[in-house]
PDB file of N, CA and C in Angstrom:
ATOM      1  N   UNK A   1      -1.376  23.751  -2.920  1.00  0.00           N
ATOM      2  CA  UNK A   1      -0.395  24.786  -3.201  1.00  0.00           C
ATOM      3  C   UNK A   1       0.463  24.374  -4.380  1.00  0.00           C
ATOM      4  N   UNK A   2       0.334  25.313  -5.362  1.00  0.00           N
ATOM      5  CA  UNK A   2       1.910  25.198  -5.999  1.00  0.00           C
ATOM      6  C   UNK A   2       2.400  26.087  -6.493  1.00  0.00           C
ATOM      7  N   UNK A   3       4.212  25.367  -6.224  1.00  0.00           N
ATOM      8  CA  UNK A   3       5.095  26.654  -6.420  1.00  0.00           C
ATOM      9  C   UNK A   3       5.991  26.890  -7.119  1.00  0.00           C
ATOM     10  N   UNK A   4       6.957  28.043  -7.304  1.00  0.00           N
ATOM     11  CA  UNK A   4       7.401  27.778  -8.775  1.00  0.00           C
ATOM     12  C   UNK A   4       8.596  28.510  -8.333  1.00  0.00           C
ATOM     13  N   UNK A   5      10.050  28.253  -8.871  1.00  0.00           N
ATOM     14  CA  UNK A   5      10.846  27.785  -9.157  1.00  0.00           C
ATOM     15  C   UNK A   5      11.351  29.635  -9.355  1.00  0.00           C
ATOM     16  N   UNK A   6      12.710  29.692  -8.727  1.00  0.00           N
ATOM     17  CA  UNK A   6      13.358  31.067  -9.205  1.00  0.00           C
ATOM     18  C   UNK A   6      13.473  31.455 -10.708  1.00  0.00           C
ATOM     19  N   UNK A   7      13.984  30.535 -11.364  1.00  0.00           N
ATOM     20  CA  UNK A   7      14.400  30.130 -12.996  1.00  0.00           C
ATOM     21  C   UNK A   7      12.680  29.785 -13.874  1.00  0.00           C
ATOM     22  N   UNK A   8      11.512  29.388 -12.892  1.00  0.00           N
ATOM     23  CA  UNK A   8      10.189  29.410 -13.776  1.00  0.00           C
ATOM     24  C   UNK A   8       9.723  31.402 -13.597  1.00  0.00           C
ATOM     25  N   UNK A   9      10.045  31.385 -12.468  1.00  0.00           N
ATOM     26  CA  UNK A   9       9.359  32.782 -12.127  1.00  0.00           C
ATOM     27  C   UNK A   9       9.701  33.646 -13.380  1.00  0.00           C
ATOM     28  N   UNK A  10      11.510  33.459 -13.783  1.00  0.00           N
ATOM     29  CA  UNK A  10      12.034  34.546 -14.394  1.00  0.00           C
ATOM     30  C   UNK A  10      11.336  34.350 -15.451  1.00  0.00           C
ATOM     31  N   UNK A  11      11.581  33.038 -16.352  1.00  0.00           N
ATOM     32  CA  UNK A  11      10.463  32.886 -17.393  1.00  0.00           C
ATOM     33  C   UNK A  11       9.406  33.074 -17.489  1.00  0.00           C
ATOM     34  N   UNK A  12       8.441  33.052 -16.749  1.00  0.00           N
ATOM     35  CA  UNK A  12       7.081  33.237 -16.692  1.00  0.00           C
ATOM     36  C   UNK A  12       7.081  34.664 -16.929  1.00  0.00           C
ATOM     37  N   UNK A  13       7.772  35.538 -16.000  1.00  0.00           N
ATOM     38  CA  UNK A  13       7.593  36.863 -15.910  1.00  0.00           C
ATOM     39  C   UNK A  13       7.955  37.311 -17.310  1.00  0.00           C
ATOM     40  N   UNK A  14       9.038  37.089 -17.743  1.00  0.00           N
ATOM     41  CA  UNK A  14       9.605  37.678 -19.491  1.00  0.00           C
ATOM     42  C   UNK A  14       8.583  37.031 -20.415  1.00  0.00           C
ATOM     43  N   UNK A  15       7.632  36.188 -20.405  1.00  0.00           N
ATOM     44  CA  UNK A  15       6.419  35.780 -21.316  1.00  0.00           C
ATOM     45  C   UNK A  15       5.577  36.339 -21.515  1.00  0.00           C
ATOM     46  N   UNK A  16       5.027  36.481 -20.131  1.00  0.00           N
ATOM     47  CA  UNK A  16       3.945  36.912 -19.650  1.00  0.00           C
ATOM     48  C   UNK A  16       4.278  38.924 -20.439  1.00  0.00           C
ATOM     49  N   UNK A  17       5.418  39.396 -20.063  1.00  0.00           N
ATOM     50  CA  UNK A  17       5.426  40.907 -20.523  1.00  0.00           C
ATOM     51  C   UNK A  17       5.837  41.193 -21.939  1.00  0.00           C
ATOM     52  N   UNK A  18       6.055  39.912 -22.775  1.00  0.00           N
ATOM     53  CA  UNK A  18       6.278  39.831 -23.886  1.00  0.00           C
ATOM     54  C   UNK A  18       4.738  39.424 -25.019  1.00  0.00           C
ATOM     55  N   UNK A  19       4.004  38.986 -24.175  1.00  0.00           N
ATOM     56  CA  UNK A  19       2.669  38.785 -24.529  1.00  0.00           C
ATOM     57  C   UNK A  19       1.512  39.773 -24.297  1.00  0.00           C
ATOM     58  N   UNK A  20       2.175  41.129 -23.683  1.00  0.00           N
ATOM     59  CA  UNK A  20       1.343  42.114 -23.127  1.00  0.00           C
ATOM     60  C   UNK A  20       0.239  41.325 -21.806  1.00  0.00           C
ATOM     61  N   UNK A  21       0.750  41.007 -21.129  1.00  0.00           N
ATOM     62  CA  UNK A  21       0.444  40.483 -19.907  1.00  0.00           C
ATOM     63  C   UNK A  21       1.129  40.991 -18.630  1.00  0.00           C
ATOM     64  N   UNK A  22       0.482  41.477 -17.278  1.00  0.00           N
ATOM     65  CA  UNK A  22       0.779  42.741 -16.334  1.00  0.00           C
ATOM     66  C   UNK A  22       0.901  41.208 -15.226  1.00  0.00           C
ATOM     67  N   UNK A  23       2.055  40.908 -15.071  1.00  0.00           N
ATOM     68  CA  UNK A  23       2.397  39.800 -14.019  1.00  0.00           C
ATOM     69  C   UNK A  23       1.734  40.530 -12.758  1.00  0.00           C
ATOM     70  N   UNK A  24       1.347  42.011 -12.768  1.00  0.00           N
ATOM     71  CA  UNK A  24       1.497  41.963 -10.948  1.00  0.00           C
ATOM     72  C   UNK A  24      -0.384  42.162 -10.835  1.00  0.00           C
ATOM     73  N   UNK A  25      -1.004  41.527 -11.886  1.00  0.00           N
ATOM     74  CA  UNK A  25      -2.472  41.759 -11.657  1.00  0.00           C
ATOM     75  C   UNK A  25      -3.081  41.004 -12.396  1.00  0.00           C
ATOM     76  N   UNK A  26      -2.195  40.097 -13.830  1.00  0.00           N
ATOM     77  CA  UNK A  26      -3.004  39.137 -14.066  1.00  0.00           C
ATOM     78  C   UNK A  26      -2.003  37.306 -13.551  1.00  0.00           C
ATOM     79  N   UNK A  27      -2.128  36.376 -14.678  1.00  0.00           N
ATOM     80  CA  UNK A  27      -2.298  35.220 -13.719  1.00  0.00           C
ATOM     81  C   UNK A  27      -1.666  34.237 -14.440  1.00  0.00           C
ATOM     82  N   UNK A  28      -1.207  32.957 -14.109  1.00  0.00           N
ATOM     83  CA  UNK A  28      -0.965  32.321 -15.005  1.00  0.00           C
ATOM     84  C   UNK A  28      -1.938  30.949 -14.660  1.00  0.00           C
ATOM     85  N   UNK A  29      -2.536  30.643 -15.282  1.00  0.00           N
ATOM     86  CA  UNK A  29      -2.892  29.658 -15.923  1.00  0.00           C
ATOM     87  C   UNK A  29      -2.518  28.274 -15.706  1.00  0.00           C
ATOM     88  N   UNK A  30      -2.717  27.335 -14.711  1.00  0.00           N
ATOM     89  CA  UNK A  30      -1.992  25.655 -14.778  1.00  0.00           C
ATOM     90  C   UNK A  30      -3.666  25.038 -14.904  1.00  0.00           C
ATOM     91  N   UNK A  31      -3.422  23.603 -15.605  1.00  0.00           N
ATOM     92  CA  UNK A  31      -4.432  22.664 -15.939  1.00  0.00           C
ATOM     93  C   UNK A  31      -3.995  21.773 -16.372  1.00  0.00           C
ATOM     94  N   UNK A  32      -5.066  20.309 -15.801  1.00  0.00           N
ATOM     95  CA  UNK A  32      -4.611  19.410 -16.527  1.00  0.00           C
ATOM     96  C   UNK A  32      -5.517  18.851 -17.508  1.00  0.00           C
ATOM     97  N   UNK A  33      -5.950  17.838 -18.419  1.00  0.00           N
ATOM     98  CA  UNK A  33      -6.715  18.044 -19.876  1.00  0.00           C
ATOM     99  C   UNK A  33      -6.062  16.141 -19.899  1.00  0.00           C
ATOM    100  N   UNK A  34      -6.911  15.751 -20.476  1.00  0.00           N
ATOM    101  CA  UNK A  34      -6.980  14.429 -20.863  1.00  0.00           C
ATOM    102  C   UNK A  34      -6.348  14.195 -22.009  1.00  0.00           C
ATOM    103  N   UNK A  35      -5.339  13.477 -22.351  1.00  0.00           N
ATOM    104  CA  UNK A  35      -4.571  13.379 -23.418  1.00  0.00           C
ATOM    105  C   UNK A  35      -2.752  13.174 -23.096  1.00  0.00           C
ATOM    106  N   UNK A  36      -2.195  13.584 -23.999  1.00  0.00           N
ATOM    107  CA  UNK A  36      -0.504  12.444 -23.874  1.00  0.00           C
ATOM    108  C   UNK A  36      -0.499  11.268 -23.602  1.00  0.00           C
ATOM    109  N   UNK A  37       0.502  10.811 -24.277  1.00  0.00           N
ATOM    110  CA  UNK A  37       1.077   9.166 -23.683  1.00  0.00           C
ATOM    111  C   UNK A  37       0.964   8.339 -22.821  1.00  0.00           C
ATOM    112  N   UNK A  38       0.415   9.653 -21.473  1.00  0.00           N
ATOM    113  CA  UNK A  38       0.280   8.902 -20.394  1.00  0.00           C
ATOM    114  C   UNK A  38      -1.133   9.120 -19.593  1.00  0.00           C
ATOM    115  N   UNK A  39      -1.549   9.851 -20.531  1.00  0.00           N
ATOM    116  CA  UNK A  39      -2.932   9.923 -20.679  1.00  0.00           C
ATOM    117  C   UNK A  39      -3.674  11.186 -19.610  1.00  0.00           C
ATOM    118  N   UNK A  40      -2.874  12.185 -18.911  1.00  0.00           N
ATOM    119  CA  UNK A  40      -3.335  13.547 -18.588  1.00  0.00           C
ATOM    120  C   UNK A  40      -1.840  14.214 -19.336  1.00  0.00           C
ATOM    121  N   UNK A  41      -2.420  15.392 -19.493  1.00  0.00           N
ATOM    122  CA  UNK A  41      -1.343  16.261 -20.228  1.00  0.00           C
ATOM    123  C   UNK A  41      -1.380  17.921 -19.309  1.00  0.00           C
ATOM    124  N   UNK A  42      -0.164  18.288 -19.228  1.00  0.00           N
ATOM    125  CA  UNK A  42      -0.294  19.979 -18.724  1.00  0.00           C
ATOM    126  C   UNK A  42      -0.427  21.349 -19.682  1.00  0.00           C
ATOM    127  N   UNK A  43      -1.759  21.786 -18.774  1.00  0.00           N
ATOM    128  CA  UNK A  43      -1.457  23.270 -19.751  1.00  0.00           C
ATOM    129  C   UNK A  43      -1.063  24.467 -18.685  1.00  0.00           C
ATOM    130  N   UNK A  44      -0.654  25.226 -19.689  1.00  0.00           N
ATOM    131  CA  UNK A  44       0.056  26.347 -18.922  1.00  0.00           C
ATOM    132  C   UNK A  44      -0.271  27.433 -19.544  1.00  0.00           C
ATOM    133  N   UNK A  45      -1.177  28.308 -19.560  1.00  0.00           N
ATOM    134  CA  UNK A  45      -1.529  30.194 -20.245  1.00  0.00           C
ATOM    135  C   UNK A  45      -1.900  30.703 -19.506  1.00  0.00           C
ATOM    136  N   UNK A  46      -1.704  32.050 -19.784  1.00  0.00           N
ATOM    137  CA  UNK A  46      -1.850  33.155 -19.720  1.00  0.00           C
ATOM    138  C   UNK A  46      -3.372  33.878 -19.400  1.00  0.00           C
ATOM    139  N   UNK A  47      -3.833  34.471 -17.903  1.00  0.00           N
ATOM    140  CA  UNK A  47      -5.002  35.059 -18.272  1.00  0.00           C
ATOM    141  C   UNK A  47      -5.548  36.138 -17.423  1.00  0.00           C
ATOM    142  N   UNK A  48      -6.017  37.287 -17.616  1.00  0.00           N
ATOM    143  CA  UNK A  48      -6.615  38.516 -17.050  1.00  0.00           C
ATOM    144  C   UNK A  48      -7.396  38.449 -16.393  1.00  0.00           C
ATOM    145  N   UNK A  49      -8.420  37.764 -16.519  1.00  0.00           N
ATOM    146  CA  UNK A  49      -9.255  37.058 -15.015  1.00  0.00           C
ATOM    147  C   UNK A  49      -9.815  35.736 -14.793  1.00  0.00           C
ATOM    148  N   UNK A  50      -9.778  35.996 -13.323  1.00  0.00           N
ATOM    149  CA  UNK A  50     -10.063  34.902 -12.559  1.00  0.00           C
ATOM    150  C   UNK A  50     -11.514  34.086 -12.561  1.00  0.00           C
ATOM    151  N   UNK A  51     -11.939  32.970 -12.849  1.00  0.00           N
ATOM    152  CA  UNK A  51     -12.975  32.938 -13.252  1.00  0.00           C
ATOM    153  C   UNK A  51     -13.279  32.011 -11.409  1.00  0.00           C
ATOM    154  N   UNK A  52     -14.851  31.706 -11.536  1.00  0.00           N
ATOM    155  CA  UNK A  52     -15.284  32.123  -9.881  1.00  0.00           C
ATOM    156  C   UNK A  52     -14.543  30.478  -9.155  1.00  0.00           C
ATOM    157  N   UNK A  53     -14.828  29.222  -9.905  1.00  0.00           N
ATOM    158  CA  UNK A  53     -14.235  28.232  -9.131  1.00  0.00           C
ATOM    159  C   UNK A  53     -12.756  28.736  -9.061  1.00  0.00           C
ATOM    160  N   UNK A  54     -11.959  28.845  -9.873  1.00  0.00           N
ATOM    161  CA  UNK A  54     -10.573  29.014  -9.424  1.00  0.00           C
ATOM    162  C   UNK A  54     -10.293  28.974  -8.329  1.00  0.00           C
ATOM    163  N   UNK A  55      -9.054  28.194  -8.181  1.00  0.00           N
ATOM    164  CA  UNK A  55      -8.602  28.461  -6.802  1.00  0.00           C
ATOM    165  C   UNK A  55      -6.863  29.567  -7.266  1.00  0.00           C
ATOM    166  N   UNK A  56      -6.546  30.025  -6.364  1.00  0.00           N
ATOM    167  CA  UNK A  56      -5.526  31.358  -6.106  1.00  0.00           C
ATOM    168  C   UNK A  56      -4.523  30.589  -5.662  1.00  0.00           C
ATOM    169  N   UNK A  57      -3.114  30.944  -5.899  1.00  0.00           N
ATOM    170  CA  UNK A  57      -1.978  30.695  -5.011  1.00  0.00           C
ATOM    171  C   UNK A  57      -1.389  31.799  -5.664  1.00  0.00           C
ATOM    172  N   UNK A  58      -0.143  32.578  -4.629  1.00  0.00           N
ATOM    173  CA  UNK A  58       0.767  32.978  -5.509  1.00  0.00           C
ATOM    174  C   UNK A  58       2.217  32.603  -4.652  1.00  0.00           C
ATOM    175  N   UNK A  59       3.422  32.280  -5.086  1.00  0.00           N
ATOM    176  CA  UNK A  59       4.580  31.661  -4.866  1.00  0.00           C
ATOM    177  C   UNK A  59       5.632  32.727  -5.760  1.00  0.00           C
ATOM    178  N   UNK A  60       5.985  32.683  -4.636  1.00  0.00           N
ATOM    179  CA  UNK A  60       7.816  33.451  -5.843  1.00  0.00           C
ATOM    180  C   UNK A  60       7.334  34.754  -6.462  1.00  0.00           C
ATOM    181  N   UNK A  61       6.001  35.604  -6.086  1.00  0.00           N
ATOM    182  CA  UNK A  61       5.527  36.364  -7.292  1.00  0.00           C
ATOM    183  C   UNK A  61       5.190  36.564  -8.402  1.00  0.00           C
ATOM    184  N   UNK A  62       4.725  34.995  -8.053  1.00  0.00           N
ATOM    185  CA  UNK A  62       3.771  34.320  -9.764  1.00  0.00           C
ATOM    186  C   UNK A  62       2.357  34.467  -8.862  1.00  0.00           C
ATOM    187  N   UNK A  63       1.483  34.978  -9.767  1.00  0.00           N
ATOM    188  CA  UNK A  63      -0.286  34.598  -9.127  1.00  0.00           C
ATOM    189  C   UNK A  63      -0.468  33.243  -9.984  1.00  0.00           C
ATOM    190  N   UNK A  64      -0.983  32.270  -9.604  1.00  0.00           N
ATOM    191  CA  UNK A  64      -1.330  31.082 -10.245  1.00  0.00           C
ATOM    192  C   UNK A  64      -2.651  30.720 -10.194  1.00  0.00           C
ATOM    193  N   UNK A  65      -3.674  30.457 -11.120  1.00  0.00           N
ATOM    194  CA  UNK A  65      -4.882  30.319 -10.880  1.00  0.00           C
ATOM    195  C   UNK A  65      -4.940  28.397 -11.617  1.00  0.00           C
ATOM    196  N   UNK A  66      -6.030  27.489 -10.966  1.00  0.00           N
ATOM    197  CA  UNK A  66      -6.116  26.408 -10.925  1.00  0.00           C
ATOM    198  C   UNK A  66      -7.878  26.265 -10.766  1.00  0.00           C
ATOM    199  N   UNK A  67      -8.252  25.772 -11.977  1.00  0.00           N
ATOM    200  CA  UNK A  67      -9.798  25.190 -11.453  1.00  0.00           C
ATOM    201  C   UNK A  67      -9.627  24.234 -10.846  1.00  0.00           C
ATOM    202  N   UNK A  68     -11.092  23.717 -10.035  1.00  0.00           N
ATOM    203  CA  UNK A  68     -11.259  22.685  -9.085  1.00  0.00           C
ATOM    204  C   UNK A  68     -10.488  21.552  -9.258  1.00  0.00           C
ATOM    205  N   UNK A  69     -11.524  21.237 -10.760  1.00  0.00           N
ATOM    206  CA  UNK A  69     -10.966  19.675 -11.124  1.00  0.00           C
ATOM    207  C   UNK A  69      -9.105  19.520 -11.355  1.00  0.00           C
ATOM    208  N   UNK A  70      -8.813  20.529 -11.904  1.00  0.00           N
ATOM    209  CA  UNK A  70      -7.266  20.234 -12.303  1.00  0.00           C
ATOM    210  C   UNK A  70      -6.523  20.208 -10.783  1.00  0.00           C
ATOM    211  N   UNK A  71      -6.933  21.379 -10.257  1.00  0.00           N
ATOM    212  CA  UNK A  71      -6.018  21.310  -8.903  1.00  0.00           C
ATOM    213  C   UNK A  71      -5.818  19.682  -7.938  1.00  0.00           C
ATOM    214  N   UNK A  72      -7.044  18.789  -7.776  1.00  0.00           N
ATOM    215  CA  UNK A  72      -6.759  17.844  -7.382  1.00  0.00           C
ATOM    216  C   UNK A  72      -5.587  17.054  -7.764  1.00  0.00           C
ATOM    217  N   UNK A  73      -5.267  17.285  -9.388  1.00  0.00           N
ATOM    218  CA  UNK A  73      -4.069  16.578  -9.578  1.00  0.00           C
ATOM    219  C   UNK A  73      -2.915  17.307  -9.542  1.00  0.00           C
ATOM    220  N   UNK A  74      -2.973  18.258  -9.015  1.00  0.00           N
ATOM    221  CA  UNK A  74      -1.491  19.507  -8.973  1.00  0.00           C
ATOM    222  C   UNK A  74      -1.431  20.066  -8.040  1.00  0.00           C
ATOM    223  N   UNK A  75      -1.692  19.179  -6.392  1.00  0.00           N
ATOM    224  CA  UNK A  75      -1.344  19.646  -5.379  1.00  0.00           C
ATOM    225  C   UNK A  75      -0.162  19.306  -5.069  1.00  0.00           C
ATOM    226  N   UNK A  76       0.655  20.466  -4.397  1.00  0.00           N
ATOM    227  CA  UNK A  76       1.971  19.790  -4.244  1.00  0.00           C
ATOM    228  C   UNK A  76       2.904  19.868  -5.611  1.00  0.00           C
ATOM    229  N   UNK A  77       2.337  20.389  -6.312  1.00  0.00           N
ATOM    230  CA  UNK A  77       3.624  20.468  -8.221  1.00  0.00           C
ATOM    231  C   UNK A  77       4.231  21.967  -7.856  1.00  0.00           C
ATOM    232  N   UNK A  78       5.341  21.300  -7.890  1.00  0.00           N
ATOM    233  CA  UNK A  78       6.571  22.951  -8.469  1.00  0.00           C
ATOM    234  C   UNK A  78       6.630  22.836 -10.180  1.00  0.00           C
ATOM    235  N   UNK A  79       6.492  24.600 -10.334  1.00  0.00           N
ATOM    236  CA  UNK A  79       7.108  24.560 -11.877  1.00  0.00           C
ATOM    237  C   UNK A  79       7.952  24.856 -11.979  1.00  0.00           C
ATOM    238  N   UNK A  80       8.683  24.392 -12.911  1.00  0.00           N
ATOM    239  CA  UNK A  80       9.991  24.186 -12.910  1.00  0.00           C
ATOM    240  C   UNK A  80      10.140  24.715 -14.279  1.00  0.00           C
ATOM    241  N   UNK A  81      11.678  25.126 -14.894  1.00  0.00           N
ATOM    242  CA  UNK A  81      11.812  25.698 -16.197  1.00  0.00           C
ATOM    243  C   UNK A  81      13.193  25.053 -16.766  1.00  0.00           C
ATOM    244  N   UNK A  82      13.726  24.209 -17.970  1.00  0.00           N
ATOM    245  CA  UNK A  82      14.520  23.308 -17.815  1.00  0.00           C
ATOM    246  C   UNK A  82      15.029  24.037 -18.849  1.00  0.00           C
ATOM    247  N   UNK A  83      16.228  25.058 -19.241  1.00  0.00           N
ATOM    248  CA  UNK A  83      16.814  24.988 -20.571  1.00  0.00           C
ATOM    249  C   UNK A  83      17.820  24.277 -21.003  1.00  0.00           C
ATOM    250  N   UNK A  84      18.009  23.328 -20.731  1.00  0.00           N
ATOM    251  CA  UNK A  84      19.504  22.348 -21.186  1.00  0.00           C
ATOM    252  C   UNK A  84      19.417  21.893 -22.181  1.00  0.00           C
ATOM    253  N   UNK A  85      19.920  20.433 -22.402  1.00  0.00           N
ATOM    254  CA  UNK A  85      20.306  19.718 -23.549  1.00  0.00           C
ATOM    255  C   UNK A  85      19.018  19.101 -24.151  1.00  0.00           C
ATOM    256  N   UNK A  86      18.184  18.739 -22.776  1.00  0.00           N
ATOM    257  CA  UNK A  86      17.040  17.350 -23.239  1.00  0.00           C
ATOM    258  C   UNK A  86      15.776  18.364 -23.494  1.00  0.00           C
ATOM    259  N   UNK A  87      15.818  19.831 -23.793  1.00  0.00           N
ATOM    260  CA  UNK A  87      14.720  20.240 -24.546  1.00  0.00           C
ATOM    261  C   UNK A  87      14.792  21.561 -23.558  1.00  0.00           C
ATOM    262  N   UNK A  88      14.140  22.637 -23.814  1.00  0.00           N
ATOM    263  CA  UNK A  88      13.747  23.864 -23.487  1.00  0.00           C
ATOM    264  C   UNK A  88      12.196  23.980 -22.978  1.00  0.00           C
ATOM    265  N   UNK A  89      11.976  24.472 -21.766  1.00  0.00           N
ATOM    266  CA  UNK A  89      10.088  24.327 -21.429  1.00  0.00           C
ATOM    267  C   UNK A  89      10.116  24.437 -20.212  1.00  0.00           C
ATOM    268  N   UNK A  90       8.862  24.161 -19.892  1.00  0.00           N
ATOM    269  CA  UNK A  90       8.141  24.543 -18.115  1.00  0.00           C
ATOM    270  C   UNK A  90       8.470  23.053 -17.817  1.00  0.00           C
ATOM    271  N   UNK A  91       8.902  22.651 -16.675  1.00  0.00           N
ATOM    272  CA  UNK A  91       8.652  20.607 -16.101  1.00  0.00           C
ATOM    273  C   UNK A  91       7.537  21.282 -15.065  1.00  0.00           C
ATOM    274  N   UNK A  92       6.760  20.105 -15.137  1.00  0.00           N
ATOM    275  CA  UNK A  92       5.747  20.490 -13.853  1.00  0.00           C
ATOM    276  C   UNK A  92       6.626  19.157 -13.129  1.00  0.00           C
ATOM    277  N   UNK A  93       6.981  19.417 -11.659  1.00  0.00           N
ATOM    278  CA  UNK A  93       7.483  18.293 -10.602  1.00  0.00           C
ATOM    279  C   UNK A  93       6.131  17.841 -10.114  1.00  0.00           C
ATOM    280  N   UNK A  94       5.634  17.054 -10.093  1.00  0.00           N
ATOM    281  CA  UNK A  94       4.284  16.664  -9.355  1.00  0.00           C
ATOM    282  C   UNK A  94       4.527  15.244  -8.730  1.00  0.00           C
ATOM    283  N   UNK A  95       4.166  15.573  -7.260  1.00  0.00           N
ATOM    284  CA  UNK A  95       4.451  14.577  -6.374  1.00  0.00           C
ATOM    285  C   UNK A  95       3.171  13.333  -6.711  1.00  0.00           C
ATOM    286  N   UNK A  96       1.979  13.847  -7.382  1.00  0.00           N
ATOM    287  CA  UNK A  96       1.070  12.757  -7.436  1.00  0.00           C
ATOM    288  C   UNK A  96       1.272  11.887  -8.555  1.00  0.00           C
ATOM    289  N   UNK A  97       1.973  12.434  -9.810  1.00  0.00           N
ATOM    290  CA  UNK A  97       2.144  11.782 -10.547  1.00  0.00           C
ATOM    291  C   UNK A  97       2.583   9.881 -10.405  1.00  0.00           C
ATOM    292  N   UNK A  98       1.883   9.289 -11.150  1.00  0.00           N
ATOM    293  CA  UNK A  98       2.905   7.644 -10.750  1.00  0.00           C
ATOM    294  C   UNK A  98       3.518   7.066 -12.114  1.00  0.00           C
ATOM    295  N   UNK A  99       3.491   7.785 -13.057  1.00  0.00           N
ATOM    296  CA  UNK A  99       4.273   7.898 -13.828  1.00  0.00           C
ATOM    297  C   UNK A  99       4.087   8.678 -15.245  1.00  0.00           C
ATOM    298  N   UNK A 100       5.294   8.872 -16.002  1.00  0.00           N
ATOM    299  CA  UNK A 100       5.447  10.491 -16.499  1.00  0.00           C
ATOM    300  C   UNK A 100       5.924  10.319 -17.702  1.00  0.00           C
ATOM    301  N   UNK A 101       5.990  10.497 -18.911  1.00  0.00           N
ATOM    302  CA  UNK A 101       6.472   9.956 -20.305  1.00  0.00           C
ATOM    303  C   UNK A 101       7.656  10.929 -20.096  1.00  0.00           C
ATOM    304  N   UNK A 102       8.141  10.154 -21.374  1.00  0.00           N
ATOM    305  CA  UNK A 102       9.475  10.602 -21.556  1.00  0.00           C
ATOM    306  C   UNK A 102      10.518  12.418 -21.528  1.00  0.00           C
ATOM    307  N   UNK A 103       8.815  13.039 -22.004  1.00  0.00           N
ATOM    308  CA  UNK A 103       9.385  14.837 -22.448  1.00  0.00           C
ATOM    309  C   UNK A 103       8.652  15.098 -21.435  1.00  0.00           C
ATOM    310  N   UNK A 104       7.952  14.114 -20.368  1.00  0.00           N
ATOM    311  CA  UNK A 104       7.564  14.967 -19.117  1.00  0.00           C
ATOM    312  C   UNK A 104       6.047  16.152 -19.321  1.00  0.00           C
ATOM    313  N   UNK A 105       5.780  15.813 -20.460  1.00  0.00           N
ATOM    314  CA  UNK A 105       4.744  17.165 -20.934  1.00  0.00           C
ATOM    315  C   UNK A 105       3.300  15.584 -20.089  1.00  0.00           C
ATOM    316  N   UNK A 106       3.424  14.512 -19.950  1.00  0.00           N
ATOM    317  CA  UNK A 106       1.762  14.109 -19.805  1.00  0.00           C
ATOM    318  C   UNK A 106       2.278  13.101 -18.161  1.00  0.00           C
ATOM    319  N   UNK A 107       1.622  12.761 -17.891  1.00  0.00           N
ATOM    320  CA  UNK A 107       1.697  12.041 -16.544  1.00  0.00           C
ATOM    321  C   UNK A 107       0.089  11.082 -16.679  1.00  0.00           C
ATOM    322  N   UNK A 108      -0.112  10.361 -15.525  1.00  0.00           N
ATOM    323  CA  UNK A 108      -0.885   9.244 -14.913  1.00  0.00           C
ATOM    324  C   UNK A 108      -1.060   8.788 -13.115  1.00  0.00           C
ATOM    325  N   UNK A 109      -1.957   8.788 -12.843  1.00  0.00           N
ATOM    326  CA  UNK A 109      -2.181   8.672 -11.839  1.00  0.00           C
ATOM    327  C   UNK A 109      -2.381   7.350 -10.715  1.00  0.00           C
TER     328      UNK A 109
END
């Protein structure tokens, strides 16, 4: 499962309809991809369909779609949406992570 955050929802939702994207039928997009500092990195887009491994969650009235392989490492992650001082963006919270570089964009297992 993962879930997302009152303050990710709102963002997600104003992206997603600013990109011509229909939050209540298409999806967002989490993955993780080999690369950053810490050597997995997160992606986050936008997409109209579901392709057949995907796995489904939806939280807060986000639909979230996750292939196989990524989901193993993003069970249990809230998204989170940070606008303060130390930068503007999505934080993924991920409980599997064992450690996380500095802007939080890559993690390690």
């Amino acid at each position: 499962m993962i879930k997302v955050s009152e303050i990710a929802k709102k963002k997600v939702l104003e992206l997603m309809n600013d990109d011509n994207y229909n939050p209540t039928t298409d999806f967002v997009r989490v993955g993780v991809k080999s690369g950053g500092c810490s050597g997995l990195s997160y992606e986050l887009t936008f997409a109209k369909e579901k392709k057949e491994d995907d796995k489904l969650f939806e939280d807060n009235g986000v639909k979230i779609i996750v292939d196989k392989k990524s989901f193993l490492y993003l069970v249990g992650t809230t998204l989170e949406y940070s606008g303060g001082l130390n930068g503007t963006g999505f934080v993924f919270n991920n409980p599997n992570a064992q450690r996380t570089c500095g802007c939080g964009e890559s993690f390690s297992l």
